[in-house]
Protein backbone atom coordinates (compact mmCIF):
# COMPACT_ATOMS: atom_id res chain seq x y z
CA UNK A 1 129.18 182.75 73.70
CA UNK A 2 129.14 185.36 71.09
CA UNK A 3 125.94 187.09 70.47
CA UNK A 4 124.70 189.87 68.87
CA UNK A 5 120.85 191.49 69.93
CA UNK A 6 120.09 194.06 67.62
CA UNK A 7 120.48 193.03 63.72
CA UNK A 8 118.21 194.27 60.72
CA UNK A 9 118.33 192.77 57.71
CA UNK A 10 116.16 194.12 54.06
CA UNK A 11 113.12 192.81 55.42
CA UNK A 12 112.97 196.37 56.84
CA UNK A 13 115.87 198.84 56.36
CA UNK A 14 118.91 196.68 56.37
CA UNK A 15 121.26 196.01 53.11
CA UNK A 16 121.51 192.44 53.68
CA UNK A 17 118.95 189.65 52.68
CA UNK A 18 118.32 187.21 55.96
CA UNK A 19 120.37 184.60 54.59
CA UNK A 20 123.03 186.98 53.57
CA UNK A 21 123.01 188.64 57.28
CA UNK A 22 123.24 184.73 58.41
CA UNK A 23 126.27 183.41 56.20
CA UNK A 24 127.87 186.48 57.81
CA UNK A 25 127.21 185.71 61.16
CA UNK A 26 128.16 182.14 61.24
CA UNK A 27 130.74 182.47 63.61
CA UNK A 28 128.37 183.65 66.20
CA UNK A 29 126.27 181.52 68.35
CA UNK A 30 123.44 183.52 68.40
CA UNK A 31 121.97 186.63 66.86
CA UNK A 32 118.60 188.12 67.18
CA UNK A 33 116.58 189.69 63.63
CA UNK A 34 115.09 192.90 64.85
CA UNK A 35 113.92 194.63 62.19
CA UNK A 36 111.86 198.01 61.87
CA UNK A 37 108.26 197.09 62.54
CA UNK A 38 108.65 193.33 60.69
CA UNK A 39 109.09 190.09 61.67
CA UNK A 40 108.98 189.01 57.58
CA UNK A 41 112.73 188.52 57.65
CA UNK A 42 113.26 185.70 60.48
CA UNK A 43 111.89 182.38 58.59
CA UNK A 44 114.23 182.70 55.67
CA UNK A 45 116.94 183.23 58.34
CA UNK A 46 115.89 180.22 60.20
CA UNK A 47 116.40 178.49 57.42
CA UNK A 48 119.73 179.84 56.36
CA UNK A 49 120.72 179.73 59.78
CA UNK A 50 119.51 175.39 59.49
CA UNK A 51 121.66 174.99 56.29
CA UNK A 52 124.49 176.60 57.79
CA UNK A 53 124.60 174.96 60.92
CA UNK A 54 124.36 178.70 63.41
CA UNK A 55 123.63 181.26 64.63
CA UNK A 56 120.53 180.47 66.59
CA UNK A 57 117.94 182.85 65.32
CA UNK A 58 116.14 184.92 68.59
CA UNK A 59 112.54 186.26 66.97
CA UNK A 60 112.79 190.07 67.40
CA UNK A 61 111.76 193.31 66.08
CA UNK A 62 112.29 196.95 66.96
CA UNK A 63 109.08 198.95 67.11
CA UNK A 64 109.13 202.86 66.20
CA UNK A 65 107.32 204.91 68.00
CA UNK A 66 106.99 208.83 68.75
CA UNK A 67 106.70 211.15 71.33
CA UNK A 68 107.28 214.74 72.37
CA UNK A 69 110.90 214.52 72.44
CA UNK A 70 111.30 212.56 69.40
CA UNK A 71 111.80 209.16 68.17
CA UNK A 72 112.11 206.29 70.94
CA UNK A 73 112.46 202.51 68.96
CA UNK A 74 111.25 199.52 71.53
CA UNK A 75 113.02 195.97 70.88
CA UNK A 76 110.97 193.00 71.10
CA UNK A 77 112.55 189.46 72.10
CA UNK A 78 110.79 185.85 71.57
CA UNK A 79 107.56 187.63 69.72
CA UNK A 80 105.15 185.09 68.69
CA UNK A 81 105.84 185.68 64.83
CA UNK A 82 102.24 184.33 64.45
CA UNK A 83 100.22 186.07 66.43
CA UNK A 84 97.38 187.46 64.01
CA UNK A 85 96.32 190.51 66.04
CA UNK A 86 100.40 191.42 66.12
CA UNK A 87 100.56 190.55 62.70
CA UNK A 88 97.44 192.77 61.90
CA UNK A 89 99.21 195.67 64.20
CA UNK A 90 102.30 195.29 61.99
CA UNK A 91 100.40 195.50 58.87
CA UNK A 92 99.22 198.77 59.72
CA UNK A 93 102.36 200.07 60.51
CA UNK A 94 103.99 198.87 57.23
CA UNK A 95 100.90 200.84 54.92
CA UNK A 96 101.94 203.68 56.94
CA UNK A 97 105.22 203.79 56.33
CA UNK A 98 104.70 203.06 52.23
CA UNK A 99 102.32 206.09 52.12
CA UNK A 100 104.63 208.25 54.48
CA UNK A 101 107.30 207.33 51.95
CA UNK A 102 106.00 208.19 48.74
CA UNK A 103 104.80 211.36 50.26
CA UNK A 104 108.74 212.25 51.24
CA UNK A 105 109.88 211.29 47.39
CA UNK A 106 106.55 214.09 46.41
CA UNK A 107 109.34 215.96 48.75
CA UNK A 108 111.73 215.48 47.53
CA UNK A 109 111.06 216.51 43.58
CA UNK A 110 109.82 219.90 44.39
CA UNK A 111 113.22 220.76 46.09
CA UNK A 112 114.76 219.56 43.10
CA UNK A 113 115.48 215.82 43.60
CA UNK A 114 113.26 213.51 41.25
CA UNK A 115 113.33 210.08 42.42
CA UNK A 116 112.00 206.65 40.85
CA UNK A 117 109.22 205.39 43.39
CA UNK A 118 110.02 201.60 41.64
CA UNK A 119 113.40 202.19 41.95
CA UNK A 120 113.26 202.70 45.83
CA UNK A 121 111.31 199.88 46.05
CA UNK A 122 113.77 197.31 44.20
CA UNK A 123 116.28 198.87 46.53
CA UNK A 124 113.99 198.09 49.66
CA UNK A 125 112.64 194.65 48.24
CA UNK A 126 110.51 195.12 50.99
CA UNK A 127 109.22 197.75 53.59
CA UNK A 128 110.26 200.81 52.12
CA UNK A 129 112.22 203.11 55.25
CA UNK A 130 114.35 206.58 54.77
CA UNK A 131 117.31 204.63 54.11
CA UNK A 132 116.17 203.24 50.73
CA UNK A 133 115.15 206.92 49.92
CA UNK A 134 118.69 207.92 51.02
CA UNK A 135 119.93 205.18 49.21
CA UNK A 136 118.30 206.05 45.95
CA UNK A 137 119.39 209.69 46.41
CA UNK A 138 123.14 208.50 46.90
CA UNK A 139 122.66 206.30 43.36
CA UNK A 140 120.58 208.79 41.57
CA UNK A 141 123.90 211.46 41.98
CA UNK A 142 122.03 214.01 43.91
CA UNK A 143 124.31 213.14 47.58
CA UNK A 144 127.48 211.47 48.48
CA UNK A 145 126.32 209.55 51.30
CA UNK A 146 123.26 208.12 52.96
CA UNK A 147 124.44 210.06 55.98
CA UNK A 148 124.58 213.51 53.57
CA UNK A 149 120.89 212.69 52.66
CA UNK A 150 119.70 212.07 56.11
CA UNK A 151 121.69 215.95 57.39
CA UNK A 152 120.61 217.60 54.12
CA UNK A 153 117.01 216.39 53.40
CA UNK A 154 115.21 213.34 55.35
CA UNK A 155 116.13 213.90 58.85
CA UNK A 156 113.29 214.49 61.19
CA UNK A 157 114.15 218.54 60.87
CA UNK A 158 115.00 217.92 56.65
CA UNK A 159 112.75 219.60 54.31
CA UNK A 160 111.80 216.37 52.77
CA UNK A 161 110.49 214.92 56.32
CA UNK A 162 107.10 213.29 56.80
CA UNK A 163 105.78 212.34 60.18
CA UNK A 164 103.61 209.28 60.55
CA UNK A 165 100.89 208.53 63.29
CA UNK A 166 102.97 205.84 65.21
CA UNK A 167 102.36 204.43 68.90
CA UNK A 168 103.58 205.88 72.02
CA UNK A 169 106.47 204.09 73.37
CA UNK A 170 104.34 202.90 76.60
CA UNK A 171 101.56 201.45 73.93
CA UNK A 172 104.49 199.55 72.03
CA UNK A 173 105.21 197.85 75.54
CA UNK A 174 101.96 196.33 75.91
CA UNK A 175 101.55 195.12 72.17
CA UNK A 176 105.11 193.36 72.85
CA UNK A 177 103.76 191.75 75.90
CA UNK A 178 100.32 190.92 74.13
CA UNK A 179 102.63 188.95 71.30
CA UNK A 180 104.31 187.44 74.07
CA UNK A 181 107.67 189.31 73.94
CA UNK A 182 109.99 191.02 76.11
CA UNK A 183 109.69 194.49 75.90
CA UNK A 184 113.84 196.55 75.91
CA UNK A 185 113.97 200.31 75.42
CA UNK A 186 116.35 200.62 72.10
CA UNK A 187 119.90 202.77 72.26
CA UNK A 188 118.08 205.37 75.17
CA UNK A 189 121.95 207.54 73.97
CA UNK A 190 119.52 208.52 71.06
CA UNK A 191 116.37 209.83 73.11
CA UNK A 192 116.18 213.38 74.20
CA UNK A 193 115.97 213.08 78.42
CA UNK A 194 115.68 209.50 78.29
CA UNK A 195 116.19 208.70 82.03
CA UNK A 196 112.70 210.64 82.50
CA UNK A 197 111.58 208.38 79.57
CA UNK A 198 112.54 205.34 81.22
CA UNK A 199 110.61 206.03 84.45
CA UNK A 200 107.52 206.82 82.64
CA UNK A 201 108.48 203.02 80.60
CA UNK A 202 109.34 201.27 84.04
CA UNK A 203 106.08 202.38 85.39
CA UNK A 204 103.98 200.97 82.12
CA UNK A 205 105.97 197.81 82.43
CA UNK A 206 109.42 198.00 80.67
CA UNK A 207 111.40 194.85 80.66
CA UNK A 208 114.96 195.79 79.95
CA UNK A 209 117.14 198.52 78.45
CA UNK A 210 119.66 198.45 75.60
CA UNK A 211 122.64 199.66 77.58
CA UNK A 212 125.57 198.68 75.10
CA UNK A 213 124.94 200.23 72.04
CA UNK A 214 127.38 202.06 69.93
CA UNK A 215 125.33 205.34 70.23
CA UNK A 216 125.41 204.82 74.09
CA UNK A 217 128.99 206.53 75.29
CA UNK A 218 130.50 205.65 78.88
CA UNK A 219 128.76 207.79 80.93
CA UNK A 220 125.65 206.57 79.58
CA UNK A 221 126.18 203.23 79.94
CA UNK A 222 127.45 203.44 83.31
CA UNK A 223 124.02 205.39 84.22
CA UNK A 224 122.04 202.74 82.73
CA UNK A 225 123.21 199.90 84.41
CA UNK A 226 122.84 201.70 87.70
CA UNK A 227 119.08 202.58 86.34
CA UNK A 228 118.86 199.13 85.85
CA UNK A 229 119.81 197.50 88.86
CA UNK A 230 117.51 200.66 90.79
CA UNK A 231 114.47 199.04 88.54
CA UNK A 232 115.16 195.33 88.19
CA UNK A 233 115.57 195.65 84.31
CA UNK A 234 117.44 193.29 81.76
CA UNK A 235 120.50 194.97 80.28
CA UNK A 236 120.94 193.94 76.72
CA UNK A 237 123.04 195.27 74.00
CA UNK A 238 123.94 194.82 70.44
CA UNK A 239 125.44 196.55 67.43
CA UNK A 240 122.15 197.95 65.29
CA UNK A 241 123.99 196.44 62.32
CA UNK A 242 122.47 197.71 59.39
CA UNK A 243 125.31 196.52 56.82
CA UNK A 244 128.26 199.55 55.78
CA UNK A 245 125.98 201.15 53.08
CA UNK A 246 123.64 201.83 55.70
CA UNK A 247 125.71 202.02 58.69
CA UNK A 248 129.07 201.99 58.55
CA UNK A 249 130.14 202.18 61.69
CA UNK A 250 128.38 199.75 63.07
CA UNK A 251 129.58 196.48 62.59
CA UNK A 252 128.63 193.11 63.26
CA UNK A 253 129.20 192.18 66.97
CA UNK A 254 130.37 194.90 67.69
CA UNK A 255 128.90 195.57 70.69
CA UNK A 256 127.98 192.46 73.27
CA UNK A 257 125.65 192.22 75.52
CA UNK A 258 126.13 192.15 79.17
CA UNK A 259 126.83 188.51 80.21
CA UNK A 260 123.55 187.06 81.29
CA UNK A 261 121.81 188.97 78.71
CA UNK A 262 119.78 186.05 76.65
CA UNK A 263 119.29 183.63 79.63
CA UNK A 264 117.51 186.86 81.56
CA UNK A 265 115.45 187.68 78.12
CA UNK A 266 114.57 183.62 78.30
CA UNK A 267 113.31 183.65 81.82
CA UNK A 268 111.43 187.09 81.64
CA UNK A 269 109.50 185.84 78.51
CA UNK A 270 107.77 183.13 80.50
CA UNK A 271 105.42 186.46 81.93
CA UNK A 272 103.91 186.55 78.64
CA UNK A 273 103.24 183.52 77.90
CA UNK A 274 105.57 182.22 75.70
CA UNK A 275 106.27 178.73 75.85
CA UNK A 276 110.12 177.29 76.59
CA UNK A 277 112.50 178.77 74.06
């Protein structure tokens, strides 16, 4: 079975449309839409996904949230995409993120860069994240890369960075669980002191852990999936495929999850009350 957990798509900071993401993933069985703080991009790819004939489409998203030590993302798996509360939650998110990134292209021009705010949105046709900004910056001539606009201006520690009031990471738990999905700490390789992170997520009721992720290296993985067994979590894993403009080294599939992985996400949703899936 070949399946791929973590995919975004432009219905958050992805290059690819749904459909496109699906045509490219027809040769896989399965693929789950997890994009930033959205679930606006999984009914078109249903419906691509119908007209081509695969992959099954798994409702996800990937929640950002913030703590002391930085950014931790939470995946969600089999959200009720119309849940009106989560919806309403999502919303809010979204508005923050527009405002957050108009105030990083204010930034931007007094260091020098002047950026079209309609321009950045074309290129988001969507929910406008730093990698449309970066994007726009690579277009515009003033960087190389979207990686060279991330080290030189947006990163978190970039001149250009704006914070935004997000949740914490054990408050984006229980809003998965209230839409009825399973709640998986995202690429934990990324987190500063993540294993004290995942206690702290255990404890608030933490369903699985991303353990094969390109950003996750050996040792970590090997760490995780003894932290996992030690805790009774899921071990998932996918590829964070963003398309190569975004992410080029991150390519579709590559990176499986643990055998077991979507059967164990099927039977854990059934706490939340989700029906069959």
């Amino acid at each position: 079975m070949r399946v791929d957990l973590h995919v975004h798509t432009n219905a958050s900071d992805g290059q690819y449309t749904p459909s496109e993401v699906v045509v490219l993933a027809r040769a896989f069985d399965l693929i789950a839409i997890t994009d930033h703080d959205t679930t606006d991009g999984i009914a078109e790819a249903r419906a691509a996904a119908a007209r081509h004939g695969a992959p099954l489409i798994l409702p996800g998203i990937e929640i950002s949230t913030a703590e002391d030590r930085g950014d931790v993302h939470m995946l969600g798996y089999f959200v009720r995409v119309d849940d009106a509360d989560f919806q309403d939650a999502l919303r809010d998110f979204r508005e923050a993120r527009f405002r957050r990134g108009q105030m990083m292209v204010e930034k931007l021009a007094r260091l020098g860069v002047h950026l079209e705010w309609a321009r950045i949105e074309q290129i988001a046709a969507g929910a406008v994240g730093r990698p449309h900004i970066a994007r726009a910056m690579v277009e515009a001539g003033y960087v190389e890369s979207v990686r060279e606009a991330f080290d030189r201006y947006i990163s978190n520690e970039g001149p250009a960075y704006v914070a935004r009031k997000r949740l914490t990471p054990e408050e984006s738990v229980e809003l998965l669980h209230r839409a009825g999905g399973v709640a998986v700490f995202a690429h934990p390789g990324l987190v500063t002191g993540w294993r004290d992170l995942l206690k702290a997520l255990v404890a608030a009721g933490l369903d699985g852990v991303e353990v094969n992720h390109p950003s996750n290296d050996e040792g970590t993985r090997l760490q995780l999936r003894a932290l996992a067994a030690q805790h009774s979590l899921i071990m998932t894993g996918g590829s964070d495929f963003h398309g190569p403009a975004v992410k080029p080294g991150n390519g579709l599939g590559c990176m499986a999850p643990p055998e077991g992985a979507v059967y164990a996400l099927r039977e854990r949703v059934r706490r939340y009350g989700t029906p069959d899936v």
